[in-house]
C-alpha atoms as a PDB file:
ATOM      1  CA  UNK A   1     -23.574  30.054 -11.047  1.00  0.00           C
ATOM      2  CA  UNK A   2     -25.778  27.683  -9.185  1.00  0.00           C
ATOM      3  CA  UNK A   3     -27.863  30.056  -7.335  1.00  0.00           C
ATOM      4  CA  UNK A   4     -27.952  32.236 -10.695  1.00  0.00           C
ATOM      5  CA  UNK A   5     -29.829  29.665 -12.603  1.00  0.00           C
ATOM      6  CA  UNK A   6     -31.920  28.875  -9.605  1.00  0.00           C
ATOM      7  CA  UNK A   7     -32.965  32.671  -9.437  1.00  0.00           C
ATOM      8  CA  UNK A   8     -33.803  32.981 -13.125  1.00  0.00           C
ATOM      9  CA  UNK A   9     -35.880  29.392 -12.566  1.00  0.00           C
ATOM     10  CA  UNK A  10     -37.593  31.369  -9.627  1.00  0.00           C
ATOM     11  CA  UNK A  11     -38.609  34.414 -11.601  1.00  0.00           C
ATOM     12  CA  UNK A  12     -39.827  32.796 -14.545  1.00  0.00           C
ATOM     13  CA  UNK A  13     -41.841  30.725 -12.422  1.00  0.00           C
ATOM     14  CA  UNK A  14     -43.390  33.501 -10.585  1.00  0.00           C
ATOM     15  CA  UNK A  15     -43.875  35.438 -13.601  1.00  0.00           C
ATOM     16  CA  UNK A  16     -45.983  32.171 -15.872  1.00  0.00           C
ATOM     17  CA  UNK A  17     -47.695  32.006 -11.954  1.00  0.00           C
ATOM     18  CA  UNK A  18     -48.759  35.270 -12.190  1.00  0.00           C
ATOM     19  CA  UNK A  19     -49.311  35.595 -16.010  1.00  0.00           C
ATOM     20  CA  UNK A  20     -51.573  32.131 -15.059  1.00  0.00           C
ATOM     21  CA  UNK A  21     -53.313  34.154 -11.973  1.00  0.00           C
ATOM     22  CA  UNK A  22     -54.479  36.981 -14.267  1.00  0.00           C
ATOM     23  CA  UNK A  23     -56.188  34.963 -16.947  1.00  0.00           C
ATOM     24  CA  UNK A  24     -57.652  32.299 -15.236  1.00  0.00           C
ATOM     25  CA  UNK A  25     -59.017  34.457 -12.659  1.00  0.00           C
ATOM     26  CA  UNK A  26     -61.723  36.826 -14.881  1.00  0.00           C
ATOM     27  CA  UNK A  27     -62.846  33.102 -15.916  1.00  0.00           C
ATOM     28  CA  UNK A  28     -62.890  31.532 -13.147  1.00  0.00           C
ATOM     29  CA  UNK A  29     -65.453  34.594 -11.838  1.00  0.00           C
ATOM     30  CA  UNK A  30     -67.295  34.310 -15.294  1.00  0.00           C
ATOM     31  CA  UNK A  31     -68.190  30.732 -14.635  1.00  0.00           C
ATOM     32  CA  UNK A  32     -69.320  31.612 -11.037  1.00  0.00           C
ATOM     33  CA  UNK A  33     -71.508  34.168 -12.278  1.00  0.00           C
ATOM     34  CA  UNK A  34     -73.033  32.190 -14.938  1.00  0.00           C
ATOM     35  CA  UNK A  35     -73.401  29.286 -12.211  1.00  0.00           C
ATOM     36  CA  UNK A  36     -75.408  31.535 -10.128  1.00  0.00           C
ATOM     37  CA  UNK A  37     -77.755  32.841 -12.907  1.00  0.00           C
ATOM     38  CA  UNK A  38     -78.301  29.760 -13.794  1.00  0.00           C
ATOM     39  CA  UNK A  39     -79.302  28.665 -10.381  1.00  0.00           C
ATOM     40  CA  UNK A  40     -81.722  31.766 -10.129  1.00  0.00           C
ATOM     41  CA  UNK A  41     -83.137  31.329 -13.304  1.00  0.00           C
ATOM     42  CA  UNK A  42     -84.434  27.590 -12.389  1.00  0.00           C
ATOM     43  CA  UNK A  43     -85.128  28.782  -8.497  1.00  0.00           C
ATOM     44  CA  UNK A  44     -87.824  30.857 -10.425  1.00  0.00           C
ATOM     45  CA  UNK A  45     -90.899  29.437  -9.338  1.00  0.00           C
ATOM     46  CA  UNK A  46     -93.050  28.017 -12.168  1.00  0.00           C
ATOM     47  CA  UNK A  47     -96.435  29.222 -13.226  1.00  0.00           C
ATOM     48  CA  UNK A  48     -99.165  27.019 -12.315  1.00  0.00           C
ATOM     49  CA  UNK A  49     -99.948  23.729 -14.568  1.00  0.00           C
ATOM     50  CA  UNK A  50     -96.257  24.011 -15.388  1.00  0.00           C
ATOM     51  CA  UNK A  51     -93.196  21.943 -15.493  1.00  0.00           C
ATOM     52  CA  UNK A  52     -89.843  21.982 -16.413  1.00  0.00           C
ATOM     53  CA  UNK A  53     -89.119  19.069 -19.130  1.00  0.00           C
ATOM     54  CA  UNK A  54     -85.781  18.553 -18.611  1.00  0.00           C
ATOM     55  CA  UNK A  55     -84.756  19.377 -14.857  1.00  0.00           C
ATOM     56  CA  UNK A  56     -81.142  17.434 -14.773  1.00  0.00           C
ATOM     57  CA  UNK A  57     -80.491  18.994 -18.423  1.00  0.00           C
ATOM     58  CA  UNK A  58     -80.795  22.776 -18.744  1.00  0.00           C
ATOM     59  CA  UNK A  59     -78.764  24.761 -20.991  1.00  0.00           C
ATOM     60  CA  UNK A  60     -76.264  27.566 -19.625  1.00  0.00           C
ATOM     61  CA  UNK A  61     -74.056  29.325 -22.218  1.00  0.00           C
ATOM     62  CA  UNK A  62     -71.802  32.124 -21.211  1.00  0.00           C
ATOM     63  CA  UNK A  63     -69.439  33.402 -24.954  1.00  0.00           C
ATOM     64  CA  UNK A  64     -68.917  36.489 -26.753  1.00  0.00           C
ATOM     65  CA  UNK A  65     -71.962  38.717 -28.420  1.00  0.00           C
ATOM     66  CA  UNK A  66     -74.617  35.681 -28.332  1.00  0.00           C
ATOM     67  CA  UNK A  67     -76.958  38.162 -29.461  1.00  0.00           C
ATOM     68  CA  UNK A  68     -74.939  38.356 -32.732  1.00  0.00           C
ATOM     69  CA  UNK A  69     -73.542  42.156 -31.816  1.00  0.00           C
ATOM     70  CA  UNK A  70     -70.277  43.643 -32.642  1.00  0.00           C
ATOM     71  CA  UNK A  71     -67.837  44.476 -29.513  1.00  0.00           C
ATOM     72  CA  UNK A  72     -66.377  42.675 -26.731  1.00  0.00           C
ATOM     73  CA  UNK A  73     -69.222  41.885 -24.430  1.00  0.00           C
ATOM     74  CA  UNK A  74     -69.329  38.789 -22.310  1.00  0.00           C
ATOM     75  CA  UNK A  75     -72.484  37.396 -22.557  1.00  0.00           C
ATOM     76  CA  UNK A  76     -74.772  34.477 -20.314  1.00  0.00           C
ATOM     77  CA  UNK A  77     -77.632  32.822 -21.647  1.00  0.00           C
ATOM     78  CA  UNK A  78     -79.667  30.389 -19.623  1.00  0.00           C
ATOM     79  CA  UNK A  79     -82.994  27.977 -21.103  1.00  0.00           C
ATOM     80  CA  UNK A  80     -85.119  25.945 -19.905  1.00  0.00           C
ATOM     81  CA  UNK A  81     -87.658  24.479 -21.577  1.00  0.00           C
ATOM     82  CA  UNK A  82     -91.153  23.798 -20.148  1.00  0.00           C
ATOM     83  CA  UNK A  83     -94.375  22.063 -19.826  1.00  0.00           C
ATOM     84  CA  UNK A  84     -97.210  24.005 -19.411  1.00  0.00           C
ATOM     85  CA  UNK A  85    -101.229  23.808 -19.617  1.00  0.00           C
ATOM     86  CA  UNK A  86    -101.649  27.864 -19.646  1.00  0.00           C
ATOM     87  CA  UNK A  87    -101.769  29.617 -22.464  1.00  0.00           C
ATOM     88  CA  UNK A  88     -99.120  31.659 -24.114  1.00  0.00           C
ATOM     89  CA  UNK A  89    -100.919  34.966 -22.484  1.00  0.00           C
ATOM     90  CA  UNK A  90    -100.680  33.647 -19.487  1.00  0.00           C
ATOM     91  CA  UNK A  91     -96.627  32.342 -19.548  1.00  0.00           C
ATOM     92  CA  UNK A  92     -96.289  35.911 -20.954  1.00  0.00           C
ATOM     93  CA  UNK A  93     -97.999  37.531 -17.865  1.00  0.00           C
ATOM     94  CA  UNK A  94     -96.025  35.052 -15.850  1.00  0.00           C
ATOM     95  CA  UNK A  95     -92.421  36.035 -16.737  1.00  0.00           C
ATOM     96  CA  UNK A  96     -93.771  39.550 -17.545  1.00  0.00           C
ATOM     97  CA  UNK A  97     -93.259  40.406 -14.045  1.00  0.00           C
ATOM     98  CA  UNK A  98     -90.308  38.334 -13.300  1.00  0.00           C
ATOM     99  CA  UNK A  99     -87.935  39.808 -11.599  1.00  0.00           C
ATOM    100  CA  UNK A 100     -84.364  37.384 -12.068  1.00  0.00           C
ATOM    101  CA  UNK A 101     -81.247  39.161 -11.541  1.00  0.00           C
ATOM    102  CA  UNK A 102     -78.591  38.507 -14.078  1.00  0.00           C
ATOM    103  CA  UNK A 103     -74.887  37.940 -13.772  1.00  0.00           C
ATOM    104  CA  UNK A 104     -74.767  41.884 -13.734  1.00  0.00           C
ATOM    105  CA  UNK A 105     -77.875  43.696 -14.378  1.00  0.00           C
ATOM    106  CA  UNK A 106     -82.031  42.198 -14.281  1.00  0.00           C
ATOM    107  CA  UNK A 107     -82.105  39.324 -16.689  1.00  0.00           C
ATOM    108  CA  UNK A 108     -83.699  39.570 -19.950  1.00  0.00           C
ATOM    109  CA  UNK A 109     -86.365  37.350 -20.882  1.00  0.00           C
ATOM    110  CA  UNK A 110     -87.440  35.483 -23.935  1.00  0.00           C
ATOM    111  CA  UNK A 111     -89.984  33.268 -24.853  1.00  0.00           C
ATOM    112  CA  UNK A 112     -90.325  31.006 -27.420  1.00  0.00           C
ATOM    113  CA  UNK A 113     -93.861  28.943 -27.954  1.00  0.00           C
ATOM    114  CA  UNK A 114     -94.570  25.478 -29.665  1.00  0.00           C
ATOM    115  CA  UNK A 115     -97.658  24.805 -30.941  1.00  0.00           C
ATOM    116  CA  UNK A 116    -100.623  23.177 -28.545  1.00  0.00           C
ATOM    117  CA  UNK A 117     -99.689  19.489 -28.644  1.00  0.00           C
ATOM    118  CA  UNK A 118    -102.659  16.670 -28.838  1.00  0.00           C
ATOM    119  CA  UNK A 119    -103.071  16.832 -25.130  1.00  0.00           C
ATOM    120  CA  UNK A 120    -103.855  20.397 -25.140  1.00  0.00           C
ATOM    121  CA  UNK A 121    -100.365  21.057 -24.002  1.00  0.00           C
ATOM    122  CA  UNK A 122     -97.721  22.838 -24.894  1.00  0.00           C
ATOM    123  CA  UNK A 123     -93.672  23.666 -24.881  1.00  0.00           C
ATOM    124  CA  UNK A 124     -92.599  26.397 -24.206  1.00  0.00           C
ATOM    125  CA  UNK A 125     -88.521  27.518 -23.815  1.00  0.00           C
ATOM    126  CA  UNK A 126     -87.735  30.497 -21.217  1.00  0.00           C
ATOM    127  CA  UNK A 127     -84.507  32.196 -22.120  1.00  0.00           C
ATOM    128  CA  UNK A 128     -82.797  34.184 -19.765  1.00  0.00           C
ATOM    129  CA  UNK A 129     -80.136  36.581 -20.977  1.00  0.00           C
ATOM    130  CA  UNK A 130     -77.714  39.381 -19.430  1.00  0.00           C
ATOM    131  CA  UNK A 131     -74.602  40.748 -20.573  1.00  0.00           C
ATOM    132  CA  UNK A 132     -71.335  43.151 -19.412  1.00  0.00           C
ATOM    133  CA  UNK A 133     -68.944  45.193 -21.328  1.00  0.00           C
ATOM    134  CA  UNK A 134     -65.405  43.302 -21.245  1.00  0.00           C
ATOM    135  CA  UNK A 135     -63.504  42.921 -17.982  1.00  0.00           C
ATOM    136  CA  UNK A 136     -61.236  40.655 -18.256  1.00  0.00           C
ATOM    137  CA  UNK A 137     -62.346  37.514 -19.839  1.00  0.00           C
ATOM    138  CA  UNK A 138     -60.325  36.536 -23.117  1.00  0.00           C
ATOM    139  CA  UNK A 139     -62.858  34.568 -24.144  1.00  0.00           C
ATOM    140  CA  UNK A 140     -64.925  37.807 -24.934  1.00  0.00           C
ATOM    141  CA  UNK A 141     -62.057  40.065 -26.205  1.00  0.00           C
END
């Protein structure tokens, strides 16, 4: 009866192992992937006359339909918000021809302006965006 009980012990443990394995898994390679984009996003060099404002504080986000879509997408979005002397023409021309590879396909870029402060600066916040259908994740199911 002993090695009964111990059997049934065994296989309910290696089943909650497994059942463990398969959903922590697609996370744990969601939270490498948004680690990485986030890591390319600020290896981005800067345009001139510009720096980032909050370098030990940036803001990586990986949920379900951040752009406010319907379906189960898994979504990372990465900002940073700068410093800059230039224009907003030139920040455009900048990240216009940045070329930041997201978790799965080329990043998406967004940028959002302040207006010039009284040092003839201004803010501006880069936001870097890519998305996947489903694979795995429950947090975007």
């Amino acid at each position: 009866m002993r090695i009964l009980w111990g059997c049934v012990v065994a296989a309910v443990i290696t089943a909650l192992a497994g059942l463990f394995f398969l959903i922590v898994k697609p996370q744990l390679r969601d939270n490498a992937r948004l680690d990485a984009f986030y890591e390319r996003v600020l290896d981005y060099p800067l345009p001139p006359s510009t720096r980032n404002l909050f370098p030990m504080d940036g803001d990586a986000i990986f949920d379900k339909n951040l752009s406010m879509g319907s379906g189960s997408y898994c979504d990372y979005r990465v900002r940073i918000t700068l410093q800059t002397a230039l224009t907003p023409q030139e920040i455009r021309r900048h990240y216009d021809s940045a070329s930041i590879p997201g978790a799965e396909e080329e990043a998406m870029i967004t940028l959002y302006f302040s207006d010039e402060d009284s040092a003839g600066g201004r803010q501006v916040i880069v936001e870097a965006y890519d998305s996947h259908d489903w694979d795995g994740d429950w947090r975007c199911f």
